[in-house]
PDB file of N, CA and C in Angstrom:
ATOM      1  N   UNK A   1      16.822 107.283 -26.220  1.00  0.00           N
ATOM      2  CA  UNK A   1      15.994 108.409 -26.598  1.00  0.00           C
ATOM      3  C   UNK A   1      15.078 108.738 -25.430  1.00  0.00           C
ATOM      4  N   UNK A   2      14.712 110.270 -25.305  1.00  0.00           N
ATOM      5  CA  UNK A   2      14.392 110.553 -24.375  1.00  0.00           C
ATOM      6  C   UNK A   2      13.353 111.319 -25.101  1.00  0.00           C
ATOM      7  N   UNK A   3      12.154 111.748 -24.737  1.00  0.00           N
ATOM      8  CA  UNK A   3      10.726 112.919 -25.142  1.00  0.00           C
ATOM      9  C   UNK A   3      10.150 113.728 -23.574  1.00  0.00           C
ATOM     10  N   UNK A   4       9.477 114.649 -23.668  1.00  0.00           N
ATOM     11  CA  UNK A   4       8.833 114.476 -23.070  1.00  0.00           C
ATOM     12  C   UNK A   4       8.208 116.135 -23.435  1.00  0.00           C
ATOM     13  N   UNK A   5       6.954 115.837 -23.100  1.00  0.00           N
ATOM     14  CA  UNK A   5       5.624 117.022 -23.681  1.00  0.00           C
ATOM     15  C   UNK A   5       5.402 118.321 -22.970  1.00  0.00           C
ATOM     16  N   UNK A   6       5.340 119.323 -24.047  1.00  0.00           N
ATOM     17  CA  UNK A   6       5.221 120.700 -23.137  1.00  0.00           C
ATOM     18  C   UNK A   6       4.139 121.234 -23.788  1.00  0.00           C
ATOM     19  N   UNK A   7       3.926 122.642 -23.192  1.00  0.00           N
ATOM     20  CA  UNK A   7       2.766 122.937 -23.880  1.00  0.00           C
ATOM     21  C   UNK A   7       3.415 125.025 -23.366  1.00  0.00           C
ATOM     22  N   UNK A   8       3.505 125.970 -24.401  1.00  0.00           N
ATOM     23  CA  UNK A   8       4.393 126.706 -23.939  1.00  0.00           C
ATOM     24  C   UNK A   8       2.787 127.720 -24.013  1.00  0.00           C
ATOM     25  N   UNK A   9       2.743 128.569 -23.164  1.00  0.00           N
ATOM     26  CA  UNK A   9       2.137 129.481 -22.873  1.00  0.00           C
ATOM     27  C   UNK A   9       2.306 131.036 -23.339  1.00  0.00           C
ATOM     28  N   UNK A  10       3.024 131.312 -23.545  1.00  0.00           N
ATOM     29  CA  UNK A  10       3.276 132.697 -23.783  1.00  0.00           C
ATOM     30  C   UNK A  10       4.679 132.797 -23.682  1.00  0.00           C
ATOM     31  N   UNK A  11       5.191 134.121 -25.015  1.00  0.00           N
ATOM     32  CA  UNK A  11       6.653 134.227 -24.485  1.00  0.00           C
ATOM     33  C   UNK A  11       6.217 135.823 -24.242  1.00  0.00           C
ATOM     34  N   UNK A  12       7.961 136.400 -24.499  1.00  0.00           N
ATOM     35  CA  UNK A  12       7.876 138.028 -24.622  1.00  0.00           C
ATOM     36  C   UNK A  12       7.581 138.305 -26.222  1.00  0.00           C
ATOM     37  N   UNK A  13       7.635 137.776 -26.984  1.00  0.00           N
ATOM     38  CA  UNK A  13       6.833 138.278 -28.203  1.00  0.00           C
ATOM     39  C   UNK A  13       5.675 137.933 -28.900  1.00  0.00           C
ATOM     40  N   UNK A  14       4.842 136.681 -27.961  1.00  0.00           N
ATOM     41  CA  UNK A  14       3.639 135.950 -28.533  1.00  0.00           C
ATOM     42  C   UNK A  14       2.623 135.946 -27.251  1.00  0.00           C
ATOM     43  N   UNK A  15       1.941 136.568 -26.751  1.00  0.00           N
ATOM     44  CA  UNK A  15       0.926 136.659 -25.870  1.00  0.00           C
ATOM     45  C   UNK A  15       0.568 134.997 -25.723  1.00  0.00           C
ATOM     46  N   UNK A  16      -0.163 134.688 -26.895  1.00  0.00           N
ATOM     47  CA  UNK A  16      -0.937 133.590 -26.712  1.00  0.00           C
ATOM     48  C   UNK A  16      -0.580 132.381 -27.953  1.00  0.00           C
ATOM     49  N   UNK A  17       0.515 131.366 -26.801  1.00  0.00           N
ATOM     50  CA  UNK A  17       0.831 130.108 -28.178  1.00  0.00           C
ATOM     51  C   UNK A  17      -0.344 129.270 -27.770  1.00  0.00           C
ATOM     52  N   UNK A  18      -0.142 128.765 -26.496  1.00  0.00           N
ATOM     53  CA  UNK A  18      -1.027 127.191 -25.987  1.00  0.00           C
ATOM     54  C   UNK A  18      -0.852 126.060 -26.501  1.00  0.00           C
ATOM     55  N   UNK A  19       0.329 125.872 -27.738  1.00  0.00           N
ATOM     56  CA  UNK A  19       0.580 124.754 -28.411  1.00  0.00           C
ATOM     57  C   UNK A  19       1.259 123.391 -28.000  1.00  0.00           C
ATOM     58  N   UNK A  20       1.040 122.241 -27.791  1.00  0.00           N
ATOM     59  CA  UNK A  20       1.875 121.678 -27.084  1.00  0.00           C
ATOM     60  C   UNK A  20       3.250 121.219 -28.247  1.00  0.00           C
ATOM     61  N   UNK A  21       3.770 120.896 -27.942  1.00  0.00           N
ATOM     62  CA  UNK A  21       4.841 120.211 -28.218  1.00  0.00           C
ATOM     63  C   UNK A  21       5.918 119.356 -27.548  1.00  0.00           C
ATOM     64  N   UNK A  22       6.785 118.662 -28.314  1.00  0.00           N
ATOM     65  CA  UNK A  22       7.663 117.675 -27.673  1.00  0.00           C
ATOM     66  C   UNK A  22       8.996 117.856 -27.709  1.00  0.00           C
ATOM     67  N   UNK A  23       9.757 117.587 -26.443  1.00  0.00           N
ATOM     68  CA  UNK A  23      11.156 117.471 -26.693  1.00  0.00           C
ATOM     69  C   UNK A  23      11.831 116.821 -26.847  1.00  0.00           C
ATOM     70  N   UNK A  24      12.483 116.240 -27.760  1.00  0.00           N
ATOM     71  CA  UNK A  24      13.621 114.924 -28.209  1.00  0.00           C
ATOM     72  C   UNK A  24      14.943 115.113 -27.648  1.00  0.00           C
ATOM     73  N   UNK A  25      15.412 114.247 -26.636  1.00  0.00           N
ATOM     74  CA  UNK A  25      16.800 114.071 -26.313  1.00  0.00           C
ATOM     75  C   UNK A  25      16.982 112.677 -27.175  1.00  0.00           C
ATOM     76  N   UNK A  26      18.276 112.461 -28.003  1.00  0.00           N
ATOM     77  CA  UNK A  26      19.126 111.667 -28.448  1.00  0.00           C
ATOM     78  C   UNK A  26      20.549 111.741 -28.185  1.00  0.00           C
ATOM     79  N   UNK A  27      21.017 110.507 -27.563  1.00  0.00           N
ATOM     80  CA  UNK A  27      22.316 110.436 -27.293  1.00  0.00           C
ATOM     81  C   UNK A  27      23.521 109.917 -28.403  1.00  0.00           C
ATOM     82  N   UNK A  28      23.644 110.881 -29.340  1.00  0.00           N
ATOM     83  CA  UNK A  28      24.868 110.466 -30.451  1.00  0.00           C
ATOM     84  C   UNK A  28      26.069 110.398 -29.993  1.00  0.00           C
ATOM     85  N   UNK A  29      27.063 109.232 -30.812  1.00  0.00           N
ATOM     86  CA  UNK A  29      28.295 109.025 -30.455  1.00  0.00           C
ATOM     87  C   UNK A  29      29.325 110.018 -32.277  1.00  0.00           C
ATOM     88  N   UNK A  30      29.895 110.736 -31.448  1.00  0.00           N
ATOM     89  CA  UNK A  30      30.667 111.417 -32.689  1.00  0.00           C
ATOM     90  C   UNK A  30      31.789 110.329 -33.308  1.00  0.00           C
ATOM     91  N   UNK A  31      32.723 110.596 -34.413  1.00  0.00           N
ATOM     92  CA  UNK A  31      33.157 109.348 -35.046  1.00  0.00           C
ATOM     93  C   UNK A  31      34.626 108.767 -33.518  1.00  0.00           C
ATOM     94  N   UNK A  32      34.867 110.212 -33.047  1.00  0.00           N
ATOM     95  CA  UNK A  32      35.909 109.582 -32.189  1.00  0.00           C
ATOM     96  C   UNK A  32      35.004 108.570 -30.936  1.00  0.00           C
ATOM     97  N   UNK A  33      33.866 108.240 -30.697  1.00  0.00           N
ATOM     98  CA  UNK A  33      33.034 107.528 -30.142  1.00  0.00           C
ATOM     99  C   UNK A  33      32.731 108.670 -28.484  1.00  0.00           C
ATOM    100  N   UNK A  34      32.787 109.537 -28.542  1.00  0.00           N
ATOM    101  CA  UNK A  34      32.490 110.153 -27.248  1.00  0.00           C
ATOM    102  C   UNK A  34      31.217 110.998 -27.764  1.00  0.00           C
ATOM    103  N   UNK A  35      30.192 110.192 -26.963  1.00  0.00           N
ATOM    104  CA  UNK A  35      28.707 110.830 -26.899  1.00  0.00           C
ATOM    105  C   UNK A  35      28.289 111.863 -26.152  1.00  0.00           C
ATOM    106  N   UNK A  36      27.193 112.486 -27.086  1.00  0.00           N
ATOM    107  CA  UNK A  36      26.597 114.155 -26.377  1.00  0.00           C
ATOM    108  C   UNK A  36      24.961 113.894 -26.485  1.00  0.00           C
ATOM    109  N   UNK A  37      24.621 115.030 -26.154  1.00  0.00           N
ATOM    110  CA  UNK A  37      23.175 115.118 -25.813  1.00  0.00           C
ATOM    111  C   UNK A  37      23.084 115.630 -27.196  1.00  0.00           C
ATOM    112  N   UNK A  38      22.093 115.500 -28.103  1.00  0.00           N
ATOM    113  CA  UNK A  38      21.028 116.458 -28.945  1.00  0.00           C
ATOM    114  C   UNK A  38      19.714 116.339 -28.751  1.00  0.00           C
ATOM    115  N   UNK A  39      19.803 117.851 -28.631  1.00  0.00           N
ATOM    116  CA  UNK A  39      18.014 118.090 -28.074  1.00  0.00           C
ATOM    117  C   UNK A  39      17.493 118.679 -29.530  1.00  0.00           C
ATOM    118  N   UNK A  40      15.618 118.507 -29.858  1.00  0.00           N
ATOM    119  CA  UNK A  40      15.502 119.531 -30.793  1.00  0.00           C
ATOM    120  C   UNK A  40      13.547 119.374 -30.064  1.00  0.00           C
ATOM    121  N   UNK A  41      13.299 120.166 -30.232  1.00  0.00           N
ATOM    122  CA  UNK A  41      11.896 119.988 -30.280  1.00  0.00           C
ATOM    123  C   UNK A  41      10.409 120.187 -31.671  1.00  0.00           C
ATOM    124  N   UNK A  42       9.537 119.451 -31.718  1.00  0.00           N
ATOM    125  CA  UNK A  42       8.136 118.945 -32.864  1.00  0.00           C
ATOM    126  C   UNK A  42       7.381 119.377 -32.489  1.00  0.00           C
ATOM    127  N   UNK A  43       6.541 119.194 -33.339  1.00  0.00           N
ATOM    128  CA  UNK A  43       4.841 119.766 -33.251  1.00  0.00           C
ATOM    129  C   UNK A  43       4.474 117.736 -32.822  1.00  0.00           C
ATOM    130  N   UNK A  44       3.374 117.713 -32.136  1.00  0.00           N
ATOM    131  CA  UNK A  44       2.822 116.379 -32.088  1.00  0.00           C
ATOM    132  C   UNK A  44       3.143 115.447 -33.522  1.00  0.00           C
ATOM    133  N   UNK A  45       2.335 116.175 -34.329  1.00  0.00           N
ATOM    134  CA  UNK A  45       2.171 115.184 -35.451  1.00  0.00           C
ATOM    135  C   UNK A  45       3.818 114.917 -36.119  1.00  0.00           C
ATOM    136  N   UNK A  46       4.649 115.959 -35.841  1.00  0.00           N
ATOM    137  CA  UNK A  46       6.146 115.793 -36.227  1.00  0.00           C
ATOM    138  C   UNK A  46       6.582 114.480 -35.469  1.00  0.00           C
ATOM    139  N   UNK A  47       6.035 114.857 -34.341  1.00  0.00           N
ATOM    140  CA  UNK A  47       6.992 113.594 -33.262  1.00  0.00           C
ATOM    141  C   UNK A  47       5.967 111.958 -33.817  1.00  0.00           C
ATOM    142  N   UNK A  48       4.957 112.220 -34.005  1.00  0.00           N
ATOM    143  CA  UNK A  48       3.860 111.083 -34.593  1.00  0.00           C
ATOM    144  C   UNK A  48       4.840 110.133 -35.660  1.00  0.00           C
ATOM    145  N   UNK A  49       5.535 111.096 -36.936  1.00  0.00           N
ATOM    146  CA  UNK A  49       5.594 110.453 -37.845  1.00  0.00           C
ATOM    147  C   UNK A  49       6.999 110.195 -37.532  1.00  0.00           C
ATOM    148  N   UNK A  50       7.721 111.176 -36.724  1.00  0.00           N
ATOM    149  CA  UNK A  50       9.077 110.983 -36.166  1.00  0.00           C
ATOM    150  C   UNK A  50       9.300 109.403 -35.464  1.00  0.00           C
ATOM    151  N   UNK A  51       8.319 109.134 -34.593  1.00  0.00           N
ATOM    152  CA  UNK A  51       8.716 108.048 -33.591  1.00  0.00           C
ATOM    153  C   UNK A  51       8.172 106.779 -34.889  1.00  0.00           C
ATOM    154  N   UNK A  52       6.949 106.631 -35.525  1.00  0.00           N
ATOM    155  CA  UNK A  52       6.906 105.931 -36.353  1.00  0.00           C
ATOM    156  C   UNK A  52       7.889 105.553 -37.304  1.00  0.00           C
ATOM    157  N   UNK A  53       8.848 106.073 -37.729  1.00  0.00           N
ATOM    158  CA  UNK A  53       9.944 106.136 -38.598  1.00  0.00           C
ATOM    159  C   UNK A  53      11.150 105.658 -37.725  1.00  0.00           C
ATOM    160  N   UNK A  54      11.275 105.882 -36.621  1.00  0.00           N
ATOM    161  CA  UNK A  54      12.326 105.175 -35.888  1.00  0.00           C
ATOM    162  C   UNK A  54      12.089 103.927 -35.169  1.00  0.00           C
ATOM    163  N   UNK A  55      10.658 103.659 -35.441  1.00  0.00           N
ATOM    164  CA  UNK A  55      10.211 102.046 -35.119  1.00  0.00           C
ATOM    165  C   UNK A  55      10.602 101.618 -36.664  1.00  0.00           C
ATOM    166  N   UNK A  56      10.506 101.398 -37.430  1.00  0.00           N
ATOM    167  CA  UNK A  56      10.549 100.566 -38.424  1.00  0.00           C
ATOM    168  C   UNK A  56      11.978 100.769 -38.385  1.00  0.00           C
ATOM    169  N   UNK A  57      13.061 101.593 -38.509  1.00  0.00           N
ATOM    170  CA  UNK A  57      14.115 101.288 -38.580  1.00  0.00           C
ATOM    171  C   UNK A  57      14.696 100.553 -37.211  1.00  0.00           C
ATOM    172  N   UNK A  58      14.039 100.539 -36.122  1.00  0.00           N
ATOM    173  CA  UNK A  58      14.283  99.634 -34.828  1.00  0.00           C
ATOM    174  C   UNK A  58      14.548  98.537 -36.020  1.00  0.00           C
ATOM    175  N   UNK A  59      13.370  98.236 -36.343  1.00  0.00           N
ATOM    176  CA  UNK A  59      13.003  96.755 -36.737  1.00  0.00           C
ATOM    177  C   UNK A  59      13.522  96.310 -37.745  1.00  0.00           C
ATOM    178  N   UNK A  60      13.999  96.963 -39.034  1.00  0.00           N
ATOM    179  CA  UNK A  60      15.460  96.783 -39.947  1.00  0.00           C
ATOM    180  C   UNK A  60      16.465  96.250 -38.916  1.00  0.00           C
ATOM    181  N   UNK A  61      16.876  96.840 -38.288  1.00  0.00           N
ATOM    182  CA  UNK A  61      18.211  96.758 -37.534  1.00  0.00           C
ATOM    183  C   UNK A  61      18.303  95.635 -36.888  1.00  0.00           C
ATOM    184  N   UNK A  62      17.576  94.991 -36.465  1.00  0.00           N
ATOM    185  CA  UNK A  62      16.894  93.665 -35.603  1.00  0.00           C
ATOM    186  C   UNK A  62      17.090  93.035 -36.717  1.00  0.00           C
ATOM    187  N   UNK A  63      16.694  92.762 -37.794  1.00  0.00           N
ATOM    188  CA  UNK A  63      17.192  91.845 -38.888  1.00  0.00           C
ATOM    189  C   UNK A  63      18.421  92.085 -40.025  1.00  0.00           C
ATOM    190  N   UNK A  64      19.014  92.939 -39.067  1.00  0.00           N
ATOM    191  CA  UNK A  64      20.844  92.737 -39.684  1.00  0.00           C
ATOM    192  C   UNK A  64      21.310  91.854 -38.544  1.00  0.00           C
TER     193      UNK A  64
END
């Protein structure tokens, strides 16, 4: 897993965002096992409860 933080400034239809946000790269393997990129991007607190939720399942997985 990959993140990393932006903060977007303005497009052509919103003068003024200033919001930051994050981008999630995950590397999935499809069932024939050949892996791709998925990107999606969160609001902070998305990625907050996002990365919290993929620590505890770290830590399930560690005790299979």
């Amino acid at each position: 897993m990959k993140w990393k933080l932006g903060v977007a400034m303005s497009s052509d239809t919103c003068r003024s965002l200033k919001y930051p946000y994050v981008t999630v790269t995950l590397k999935v393997a499809d069932p024939s096992g050949q892996i791709t990129d998925k990107s999606f991007e969160m609001t902070i607190p998305q990625f907050k409860n996002f990365f919290r939720q993929f620590k505890e399942m770290a830590s399930v997985l560690e005790t299979v």
